[in-house]
C-alpha atoms as a PDB file:
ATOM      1  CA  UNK A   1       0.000   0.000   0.000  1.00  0.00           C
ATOM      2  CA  UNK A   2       1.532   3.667  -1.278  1.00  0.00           C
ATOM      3  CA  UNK A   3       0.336   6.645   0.907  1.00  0.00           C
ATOM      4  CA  UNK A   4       1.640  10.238   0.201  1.00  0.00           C
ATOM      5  CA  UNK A   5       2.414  12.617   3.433  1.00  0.00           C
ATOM      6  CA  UNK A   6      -0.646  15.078   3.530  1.00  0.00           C
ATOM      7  CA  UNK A   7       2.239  17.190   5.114  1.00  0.00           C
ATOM      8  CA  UNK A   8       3.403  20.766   3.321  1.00  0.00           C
ATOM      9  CA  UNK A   9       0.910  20.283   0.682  1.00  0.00           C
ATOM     10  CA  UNK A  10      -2.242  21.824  -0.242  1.00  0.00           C
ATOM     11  CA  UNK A  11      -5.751  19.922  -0.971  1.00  0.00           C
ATOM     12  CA  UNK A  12      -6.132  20.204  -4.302  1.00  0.00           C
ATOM     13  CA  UNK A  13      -2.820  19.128  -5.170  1.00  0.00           C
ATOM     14  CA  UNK A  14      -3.818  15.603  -3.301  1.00  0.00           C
ATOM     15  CA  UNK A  15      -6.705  15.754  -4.686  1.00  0.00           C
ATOM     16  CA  UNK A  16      -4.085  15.819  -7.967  1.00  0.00           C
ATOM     17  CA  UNK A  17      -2.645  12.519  -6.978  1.00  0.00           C
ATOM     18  CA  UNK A  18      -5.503  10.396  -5.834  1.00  0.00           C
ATOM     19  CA  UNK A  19      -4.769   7.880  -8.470  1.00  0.00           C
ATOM     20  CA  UNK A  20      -0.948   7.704  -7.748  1.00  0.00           C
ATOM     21  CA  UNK A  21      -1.773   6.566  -4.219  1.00  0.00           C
ATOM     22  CA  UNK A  22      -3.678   4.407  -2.416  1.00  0.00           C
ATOM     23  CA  UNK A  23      -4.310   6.567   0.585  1.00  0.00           C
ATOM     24  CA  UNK A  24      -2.622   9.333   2.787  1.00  0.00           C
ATOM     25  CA  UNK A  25      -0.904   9.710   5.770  1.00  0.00           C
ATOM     26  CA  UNK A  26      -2.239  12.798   7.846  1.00  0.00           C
ATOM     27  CA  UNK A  27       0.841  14.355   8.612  1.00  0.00           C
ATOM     28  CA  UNK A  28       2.325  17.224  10.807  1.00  0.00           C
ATOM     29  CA  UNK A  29      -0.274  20.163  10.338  1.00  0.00           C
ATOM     30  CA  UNK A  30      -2.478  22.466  12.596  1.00  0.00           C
ATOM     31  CA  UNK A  31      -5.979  20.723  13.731  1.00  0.00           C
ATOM     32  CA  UNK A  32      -8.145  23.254  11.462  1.00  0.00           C
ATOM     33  CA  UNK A  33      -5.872  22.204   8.283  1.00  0.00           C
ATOM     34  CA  UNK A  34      -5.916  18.643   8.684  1.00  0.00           C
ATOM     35  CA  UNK A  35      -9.843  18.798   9.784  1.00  0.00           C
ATOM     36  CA  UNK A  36     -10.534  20.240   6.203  1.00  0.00           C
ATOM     37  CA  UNK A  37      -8.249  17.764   4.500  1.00  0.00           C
ATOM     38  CA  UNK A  38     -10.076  14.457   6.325  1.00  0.00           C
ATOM     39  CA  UNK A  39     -13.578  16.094   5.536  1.00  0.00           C
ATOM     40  CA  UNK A  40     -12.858  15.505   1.653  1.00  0.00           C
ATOM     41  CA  UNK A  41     -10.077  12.439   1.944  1.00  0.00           C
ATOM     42  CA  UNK A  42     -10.494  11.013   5.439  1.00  0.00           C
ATOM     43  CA  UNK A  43     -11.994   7.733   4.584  1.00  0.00           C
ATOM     44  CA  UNK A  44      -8.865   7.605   2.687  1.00  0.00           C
ATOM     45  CA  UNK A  45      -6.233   8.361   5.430  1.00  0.00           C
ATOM     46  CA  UNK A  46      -4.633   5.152   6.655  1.00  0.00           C
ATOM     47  CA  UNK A  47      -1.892   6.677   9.101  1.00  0.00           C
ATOM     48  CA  UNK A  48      -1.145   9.302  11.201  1.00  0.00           C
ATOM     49  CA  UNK A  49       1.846  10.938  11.744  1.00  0.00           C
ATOM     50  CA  UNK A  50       3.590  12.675  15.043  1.00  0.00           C
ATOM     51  CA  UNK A  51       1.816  15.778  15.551  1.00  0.00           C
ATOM     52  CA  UNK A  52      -1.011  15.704  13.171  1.00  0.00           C
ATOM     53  CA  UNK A  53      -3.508  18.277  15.068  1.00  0.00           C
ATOM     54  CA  UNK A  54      -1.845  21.606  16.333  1.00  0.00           C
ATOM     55  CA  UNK A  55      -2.703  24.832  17.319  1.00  0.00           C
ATOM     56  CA  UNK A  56      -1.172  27.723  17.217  1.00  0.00           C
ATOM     57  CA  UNK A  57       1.436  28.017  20.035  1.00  0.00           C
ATOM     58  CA  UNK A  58       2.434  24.520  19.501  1.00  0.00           C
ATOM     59  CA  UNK A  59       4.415  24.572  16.593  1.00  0.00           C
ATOM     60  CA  UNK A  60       7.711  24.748  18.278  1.00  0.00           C
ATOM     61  CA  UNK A  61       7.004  21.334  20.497  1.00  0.00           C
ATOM     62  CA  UNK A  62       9.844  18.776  19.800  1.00  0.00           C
ATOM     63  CA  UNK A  63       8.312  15.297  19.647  1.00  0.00           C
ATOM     64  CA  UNK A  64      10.836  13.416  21.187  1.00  0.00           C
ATOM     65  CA  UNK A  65      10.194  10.121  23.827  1.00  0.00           C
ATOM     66  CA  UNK A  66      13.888   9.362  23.913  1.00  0.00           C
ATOM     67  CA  UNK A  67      14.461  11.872  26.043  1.00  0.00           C
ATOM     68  CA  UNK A  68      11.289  13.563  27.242  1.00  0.00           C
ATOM     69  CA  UNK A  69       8.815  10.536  27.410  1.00  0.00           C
ATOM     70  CA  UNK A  70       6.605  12.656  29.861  1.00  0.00           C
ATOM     71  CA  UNK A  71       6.094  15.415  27.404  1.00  0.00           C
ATOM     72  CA  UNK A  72       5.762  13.149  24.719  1.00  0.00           C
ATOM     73  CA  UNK A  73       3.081  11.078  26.195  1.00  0.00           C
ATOM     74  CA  UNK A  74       1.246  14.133  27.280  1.00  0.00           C
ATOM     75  CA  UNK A  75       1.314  15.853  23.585  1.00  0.00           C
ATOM     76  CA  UNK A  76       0.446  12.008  21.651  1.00  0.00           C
ATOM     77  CA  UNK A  77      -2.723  11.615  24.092  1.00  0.00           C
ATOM     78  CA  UNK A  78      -3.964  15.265  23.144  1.00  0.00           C
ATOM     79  CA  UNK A  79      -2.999  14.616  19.522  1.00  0.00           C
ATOM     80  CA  UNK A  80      -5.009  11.427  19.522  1.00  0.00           C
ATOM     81  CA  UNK A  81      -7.953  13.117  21.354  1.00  0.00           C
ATOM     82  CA  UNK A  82      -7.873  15.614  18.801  1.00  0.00           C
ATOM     83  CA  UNK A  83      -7.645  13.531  15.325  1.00  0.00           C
ATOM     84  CA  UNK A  84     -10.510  11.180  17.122  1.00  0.00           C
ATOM     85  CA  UNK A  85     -12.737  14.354  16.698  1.00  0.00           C
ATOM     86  CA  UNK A  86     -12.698  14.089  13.005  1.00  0.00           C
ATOM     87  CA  UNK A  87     -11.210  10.442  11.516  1.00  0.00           C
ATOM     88  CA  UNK A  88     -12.439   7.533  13.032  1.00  0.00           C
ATOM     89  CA  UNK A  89      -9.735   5.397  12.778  1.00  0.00           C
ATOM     90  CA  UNK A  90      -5.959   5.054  11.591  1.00  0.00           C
ATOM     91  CA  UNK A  91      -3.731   1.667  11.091  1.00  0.00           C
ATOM     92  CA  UNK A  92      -0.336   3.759  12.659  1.00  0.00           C
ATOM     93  CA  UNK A  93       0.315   6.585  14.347  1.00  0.00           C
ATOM     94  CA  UNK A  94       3.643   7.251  14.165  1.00  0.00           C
ATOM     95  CA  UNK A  95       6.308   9.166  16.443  1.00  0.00           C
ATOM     96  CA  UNK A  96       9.764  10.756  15.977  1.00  0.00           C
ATOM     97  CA  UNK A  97      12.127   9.169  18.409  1.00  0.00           C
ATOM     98  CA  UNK A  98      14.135  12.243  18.784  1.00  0.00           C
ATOM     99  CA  UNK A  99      17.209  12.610  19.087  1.00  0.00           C
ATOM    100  CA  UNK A 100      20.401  11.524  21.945  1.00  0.00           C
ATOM    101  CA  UNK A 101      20.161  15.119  23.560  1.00  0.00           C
ATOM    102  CA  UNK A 102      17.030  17.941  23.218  1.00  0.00           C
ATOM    103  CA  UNK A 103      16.622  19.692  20.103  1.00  0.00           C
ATOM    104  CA  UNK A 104      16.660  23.116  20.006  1.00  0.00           C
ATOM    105  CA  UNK A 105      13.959  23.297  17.461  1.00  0.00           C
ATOM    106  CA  UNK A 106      12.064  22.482  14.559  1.00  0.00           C
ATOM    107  CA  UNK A 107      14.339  24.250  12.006  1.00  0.00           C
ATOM    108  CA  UNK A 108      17.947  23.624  13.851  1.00  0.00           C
ATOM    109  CA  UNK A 109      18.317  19.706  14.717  1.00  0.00           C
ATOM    110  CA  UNK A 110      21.175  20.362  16.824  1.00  0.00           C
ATOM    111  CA  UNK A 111      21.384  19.343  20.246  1.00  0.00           C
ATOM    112  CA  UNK A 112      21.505  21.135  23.435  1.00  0.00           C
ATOM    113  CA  UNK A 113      22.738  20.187  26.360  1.00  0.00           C
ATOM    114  CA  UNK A 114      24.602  16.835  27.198  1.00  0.00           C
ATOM    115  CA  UNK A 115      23.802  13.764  25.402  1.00  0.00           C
ATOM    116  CA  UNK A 116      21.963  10.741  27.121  1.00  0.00           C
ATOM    117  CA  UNK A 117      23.282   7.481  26.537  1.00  0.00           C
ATOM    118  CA  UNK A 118      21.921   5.191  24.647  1.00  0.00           C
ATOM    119  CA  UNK A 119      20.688   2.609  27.142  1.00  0.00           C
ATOM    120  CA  UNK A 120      18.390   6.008  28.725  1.00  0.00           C
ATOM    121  CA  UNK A 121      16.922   6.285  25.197  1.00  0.00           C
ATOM    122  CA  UNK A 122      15.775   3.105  24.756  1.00  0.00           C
ATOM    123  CA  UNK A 123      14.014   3.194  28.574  1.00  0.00           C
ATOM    124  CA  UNK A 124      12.805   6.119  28.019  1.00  0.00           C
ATOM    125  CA  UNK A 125      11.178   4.976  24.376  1.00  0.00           C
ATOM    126  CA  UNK A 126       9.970   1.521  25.931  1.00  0.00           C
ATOM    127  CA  UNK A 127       8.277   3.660  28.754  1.00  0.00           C
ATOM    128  CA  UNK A 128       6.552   6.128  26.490  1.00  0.00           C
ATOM    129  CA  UNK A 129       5.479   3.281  24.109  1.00  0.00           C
ATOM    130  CA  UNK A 130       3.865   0.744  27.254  1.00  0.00           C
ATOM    131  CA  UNK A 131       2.538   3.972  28.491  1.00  0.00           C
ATOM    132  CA  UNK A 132       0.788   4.924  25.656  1.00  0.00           C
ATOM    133  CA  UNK A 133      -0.586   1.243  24.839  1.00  0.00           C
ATOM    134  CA  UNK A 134      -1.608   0.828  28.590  1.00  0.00           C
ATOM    135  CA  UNK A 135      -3.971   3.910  28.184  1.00  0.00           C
ATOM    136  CA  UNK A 136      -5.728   2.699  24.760  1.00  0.00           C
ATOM    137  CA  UNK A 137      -3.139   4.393  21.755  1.00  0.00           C
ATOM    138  CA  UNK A 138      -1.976   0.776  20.647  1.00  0.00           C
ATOM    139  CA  UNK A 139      -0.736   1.037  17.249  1.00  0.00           C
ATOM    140  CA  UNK A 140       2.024   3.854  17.598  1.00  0.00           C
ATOM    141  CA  UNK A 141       5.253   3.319  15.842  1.00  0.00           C
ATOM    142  CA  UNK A 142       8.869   4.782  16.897  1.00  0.00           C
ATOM    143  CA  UNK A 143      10.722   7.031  13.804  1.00  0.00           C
ATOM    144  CA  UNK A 144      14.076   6.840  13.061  1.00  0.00           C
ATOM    145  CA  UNK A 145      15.455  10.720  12.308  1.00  0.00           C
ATOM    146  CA  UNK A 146      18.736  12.483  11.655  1.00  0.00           C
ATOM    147  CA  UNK A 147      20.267  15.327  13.682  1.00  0.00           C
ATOM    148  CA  UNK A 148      22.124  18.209  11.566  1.00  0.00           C
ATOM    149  CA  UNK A 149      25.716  17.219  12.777  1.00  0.00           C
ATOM    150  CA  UNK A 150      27.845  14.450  13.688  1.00  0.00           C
ATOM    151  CA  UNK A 151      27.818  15.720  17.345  1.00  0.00           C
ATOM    152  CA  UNK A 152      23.788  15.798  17.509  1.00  0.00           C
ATOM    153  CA  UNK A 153      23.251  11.702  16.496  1.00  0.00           C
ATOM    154  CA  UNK A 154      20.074  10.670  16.253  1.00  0.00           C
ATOM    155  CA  UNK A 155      18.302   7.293  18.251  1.00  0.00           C
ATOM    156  CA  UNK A 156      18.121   4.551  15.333  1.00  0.00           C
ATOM    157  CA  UNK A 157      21.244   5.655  13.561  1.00  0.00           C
ATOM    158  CA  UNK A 158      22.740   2.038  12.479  1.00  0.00           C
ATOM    159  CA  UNK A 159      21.042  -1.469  12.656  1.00  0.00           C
ATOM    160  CA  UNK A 160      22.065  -1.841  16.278  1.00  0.00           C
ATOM    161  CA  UNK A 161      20.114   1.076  17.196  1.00  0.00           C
ATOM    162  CA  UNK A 162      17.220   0.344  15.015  1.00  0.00           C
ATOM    163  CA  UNK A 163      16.864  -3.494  16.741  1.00  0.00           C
ATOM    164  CA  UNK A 164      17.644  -2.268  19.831  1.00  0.00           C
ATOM    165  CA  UNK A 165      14.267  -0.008  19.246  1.00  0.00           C
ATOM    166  CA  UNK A 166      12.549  -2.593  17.896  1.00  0.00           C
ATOM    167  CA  UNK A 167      12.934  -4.858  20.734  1.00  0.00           C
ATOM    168  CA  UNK A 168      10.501  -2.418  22.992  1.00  0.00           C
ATOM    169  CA  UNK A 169       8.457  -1.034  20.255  1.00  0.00           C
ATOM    170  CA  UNK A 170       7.470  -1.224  16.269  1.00  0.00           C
ATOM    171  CA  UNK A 171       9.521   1.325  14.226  1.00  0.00           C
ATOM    172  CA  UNK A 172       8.122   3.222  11.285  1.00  0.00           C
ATOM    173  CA  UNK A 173      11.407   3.211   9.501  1.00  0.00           C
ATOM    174  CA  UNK A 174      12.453   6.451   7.846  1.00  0.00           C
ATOM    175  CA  UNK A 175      14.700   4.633   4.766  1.00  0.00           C
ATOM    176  CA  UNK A 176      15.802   8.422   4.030  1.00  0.00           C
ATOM    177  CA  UNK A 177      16.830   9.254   7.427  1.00  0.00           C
ATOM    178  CA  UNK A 178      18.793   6.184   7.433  1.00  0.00           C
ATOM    179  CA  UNK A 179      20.682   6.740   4.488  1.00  0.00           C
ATOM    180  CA  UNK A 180      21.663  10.609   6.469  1.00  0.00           C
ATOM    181  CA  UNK A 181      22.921   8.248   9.074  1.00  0.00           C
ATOM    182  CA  UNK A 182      24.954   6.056   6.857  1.00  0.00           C
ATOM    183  CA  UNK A 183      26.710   8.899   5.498  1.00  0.00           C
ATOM    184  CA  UNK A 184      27.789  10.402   8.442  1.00  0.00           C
ATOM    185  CA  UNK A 185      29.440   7.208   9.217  1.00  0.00           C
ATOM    186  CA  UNK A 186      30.420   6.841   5.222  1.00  0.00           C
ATOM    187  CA  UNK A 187      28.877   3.433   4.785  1.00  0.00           C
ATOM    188  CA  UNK A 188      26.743   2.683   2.103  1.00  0.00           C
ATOM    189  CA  UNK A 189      22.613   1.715   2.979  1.00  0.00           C
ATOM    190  CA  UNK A 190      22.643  -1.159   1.297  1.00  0.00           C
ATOM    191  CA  UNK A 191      25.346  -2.905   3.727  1.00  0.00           C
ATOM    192  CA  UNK A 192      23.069  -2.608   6.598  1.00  0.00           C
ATOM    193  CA  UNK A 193      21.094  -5.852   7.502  1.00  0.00           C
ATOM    194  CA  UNK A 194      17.655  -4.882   8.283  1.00  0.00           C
ATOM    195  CA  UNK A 195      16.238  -8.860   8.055  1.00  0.00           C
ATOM    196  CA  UNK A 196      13.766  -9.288  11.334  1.00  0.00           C
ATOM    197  CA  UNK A 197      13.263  -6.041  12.555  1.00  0.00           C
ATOM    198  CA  UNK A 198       9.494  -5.189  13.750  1.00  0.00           C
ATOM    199  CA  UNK A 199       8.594  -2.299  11.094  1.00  0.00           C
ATOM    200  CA  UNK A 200       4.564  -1.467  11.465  1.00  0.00           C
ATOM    201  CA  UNK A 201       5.245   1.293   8.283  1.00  0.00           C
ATOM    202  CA  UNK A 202       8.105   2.599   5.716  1.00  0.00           C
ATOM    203  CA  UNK A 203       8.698   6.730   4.891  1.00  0.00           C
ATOM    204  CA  UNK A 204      10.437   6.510   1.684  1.00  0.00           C
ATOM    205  CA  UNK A 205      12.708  10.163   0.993  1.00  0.00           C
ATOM    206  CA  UNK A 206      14.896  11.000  -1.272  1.00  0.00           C
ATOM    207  CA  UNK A 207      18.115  12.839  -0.448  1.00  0.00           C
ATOM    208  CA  UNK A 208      18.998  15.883  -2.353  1.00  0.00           C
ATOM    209  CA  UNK A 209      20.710  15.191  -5.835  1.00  0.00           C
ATOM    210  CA  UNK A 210      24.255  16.870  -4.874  1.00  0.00           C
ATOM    211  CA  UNK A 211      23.955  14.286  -1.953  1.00  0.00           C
ATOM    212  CA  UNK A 212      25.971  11.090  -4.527  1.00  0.00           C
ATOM    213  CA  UNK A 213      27.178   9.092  -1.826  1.00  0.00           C
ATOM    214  CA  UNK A 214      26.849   8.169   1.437  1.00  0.00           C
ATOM    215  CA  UNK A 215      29.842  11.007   2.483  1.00  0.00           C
ATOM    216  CA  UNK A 216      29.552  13.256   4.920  1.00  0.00           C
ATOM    217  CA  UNK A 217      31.714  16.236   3.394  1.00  0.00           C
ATOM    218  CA  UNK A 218      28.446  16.311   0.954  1.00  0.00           C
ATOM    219  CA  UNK A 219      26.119  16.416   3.602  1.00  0.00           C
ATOM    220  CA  UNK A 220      28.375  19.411   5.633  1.00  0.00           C
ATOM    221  CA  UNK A 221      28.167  20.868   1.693  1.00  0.00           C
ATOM    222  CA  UNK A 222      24.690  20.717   1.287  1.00  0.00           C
ATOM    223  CA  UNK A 223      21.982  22.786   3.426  1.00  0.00           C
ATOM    224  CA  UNK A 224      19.766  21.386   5.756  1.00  0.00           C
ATOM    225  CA  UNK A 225      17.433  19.468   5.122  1.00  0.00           C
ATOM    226  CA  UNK A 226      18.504  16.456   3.009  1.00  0.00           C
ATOM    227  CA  UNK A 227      15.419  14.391   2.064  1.00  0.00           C
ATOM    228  CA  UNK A 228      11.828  14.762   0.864  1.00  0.00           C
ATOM    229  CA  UNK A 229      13.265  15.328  -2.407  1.00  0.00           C
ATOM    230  CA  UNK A 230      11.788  14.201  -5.997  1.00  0.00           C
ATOM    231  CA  UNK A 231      13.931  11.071  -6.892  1.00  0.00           C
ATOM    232  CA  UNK A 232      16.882  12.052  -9.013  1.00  0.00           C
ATOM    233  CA  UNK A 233      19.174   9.109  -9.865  1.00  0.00           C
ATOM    234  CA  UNK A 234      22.236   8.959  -7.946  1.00  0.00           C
ATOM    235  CA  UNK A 235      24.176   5.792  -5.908  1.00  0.00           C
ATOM    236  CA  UNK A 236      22.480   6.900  -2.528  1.00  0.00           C
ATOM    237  CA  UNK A 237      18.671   7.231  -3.864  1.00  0.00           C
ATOM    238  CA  UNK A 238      19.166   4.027  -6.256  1.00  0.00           C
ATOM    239  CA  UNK A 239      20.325   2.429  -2.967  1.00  0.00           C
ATOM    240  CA  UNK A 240      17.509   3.987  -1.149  1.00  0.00           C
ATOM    241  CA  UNK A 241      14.977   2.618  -3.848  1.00  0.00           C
ATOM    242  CA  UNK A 242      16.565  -0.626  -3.622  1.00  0.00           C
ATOM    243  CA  UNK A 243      16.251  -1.136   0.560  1.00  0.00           C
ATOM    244  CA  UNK A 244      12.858   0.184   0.310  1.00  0.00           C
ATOM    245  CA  UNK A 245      11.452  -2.566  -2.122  1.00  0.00           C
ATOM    246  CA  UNK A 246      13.344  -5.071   0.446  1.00  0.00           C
ATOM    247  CA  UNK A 247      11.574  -4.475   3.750  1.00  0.00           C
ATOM    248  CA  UNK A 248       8.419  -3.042   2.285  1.00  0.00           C
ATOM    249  CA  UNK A 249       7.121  -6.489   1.985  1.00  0.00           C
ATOM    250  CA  UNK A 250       7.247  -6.888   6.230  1.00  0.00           C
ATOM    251  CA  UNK A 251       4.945  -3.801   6.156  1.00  0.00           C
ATOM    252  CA  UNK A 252       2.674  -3.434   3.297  1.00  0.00           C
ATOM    253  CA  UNK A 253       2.502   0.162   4.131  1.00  0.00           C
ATOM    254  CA  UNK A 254       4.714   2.697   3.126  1.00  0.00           C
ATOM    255  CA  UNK A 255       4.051   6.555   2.625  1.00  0.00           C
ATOM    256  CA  UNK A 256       6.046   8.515   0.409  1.00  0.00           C
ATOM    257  CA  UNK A 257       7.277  12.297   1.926  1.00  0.00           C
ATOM    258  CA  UNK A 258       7.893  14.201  -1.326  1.00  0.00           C
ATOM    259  CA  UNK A 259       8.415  18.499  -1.950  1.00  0.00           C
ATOM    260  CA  UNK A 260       8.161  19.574  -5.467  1.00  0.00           C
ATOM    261  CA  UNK A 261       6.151  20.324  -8.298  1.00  0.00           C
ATOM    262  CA  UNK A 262       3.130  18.323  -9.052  1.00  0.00           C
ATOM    263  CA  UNK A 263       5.085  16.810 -12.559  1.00  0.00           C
ATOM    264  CA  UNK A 264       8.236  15.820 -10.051  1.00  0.00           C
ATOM    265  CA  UNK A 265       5.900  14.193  -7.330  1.00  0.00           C
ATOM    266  CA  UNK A 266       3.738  12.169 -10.081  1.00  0.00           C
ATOM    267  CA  UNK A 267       7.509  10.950 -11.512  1.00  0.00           C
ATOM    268  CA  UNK A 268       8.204   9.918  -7.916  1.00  0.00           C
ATOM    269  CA  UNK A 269       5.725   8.094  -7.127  1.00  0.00           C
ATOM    270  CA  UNK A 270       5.779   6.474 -10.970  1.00  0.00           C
ATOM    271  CA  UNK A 271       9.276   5.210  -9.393  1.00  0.00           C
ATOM    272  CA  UNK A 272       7.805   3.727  -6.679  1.00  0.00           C
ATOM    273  CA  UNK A 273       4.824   2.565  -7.710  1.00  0.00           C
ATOM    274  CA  UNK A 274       5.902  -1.227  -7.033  1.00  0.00           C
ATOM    275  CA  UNK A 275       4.957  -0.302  -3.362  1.00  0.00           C
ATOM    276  CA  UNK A 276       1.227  -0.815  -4.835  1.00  0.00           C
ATOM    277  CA  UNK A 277       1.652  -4.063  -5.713  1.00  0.00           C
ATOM    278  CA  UNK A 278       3.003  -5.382  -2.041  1.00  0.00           C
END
């Protein structure tokens, strides 16, 4: 199943790609935005995705359970209490992990402050996940992302990380925001052994075209941010479309985050239209 990210774009243009798709994720967005949106395509919306129903003054709340599980669980109740007022049901809803530090903000994923180990993450995910399921949200998912430098890393950076999350909850697994990771550590994606981890849903990105291999001199060359770009060919999207038509199959569901124009988000999705068929 192929959803598109509702996320940064307007209605009609998803009204555009109903037939490229075979449903939506509702994805960040203010509650009035995402109301209008599921009162034309909500019997179409399959997931949900971290903080799908905000008001103003809320924009600048960092999703991030690794380390803030208490905030976290507080904001994904509301944001559940809110989406139940207009879509009656969803398959995943899922949440960034955050992080090995707190972010500074939406626009600068840097960290400040010291960094948590790893071991504290994973708690602190496992906590916010059982919390969650013990008070009725069952189907949430964990979301691997990037930080903007090697000294802000991100919780799910390598396949250690990932099973390590996947041990105490399902992971929607961000195949874009793992190929960030692999370049900062300059090894390709498609050495990674993913085989057996618990994945409830796929984001397929693309990395920005100057991006050509998994180096990180081209990400320090190349402004922030790297993916949700319109596939261009080079090694580290080729590798990026090959890992994603590997593990899509444990899924079924993947959602494609795409910018662009509607002629460079049709040829996108063309690309990965083999998601359909799982």
């Amino acid at each position: 199943m192929l959803l598109i990210s509702t996320a940064k774009h307007r209605l009609s243009e998803l009204l555009e790609l109903r037939g490229c798709v075979d449903g939506y994720e509702l994805g960040i967005g203010y509650i009035k935005d995402n109301r209008r949106i599921c009162s034309v395509l909500g019997e179409w919306v399959v997931t949900i995705h971290n903080l799908p129903a905000l008001t103003r003054g809320e924009e600048y709340f960092m999703m991030e359970p690794a380390v803030n599980p208490e905030a976290a669980i507080k904001v994904a109740i509301k944001m559940v209490e809110r989406v139940r007022e207009f879509l009656d049901d969803w398959k995943v809803y899922g949440v960034h992990a955050g992080l090995r530090g707190h972010i500074k903000g939406p626009s600068d994923f840097t960290v400040r402050g010291e960094l948590f180990t790893l071991d504290e993450c994973i708690r602190n995910i496992k906590r916010f996940y059982e919390e969650l399921k013990g008070r009725g949200v069952s189907n949430i998912a964990i979301e691997n992302i990037y930080g903007a430098n090697e000294a802000s890393p991100a919780v799910g950076a390598d396949e250690h990380e990932l099973r390590l999350i996947s041990k105490v909850a399902p992971l929607l697994l961000d195949v874009g925001h793992l190929a960030v990771n692999c370049a900062y550590r300059n090894v390709p994606l498609e050495s990674l052994n993913l085989k057996g981890l618990r994945i409830a849903e796929v984001h397929v990105s693309f990395l920005h075209p100057k991006i050509e291999k998994f180096n990180k001199e081209m990400l320090a060359s190349t402004p922030m941010f790297w993916d949700h770009y319109p596939y261009v060919q080079t090694e580290v999207n080729k590798q990026i479309l090959n890992v994603t038509s590997e593990i899509v199959s444990e899924t079924r569901i993947a959602t494609a985050e795409i910018s662009g124009s509607l002629k460079e988000i049709r040829e996108t999705l063309d690309k990965i239209s083999f998601i359909r068929e799982q």
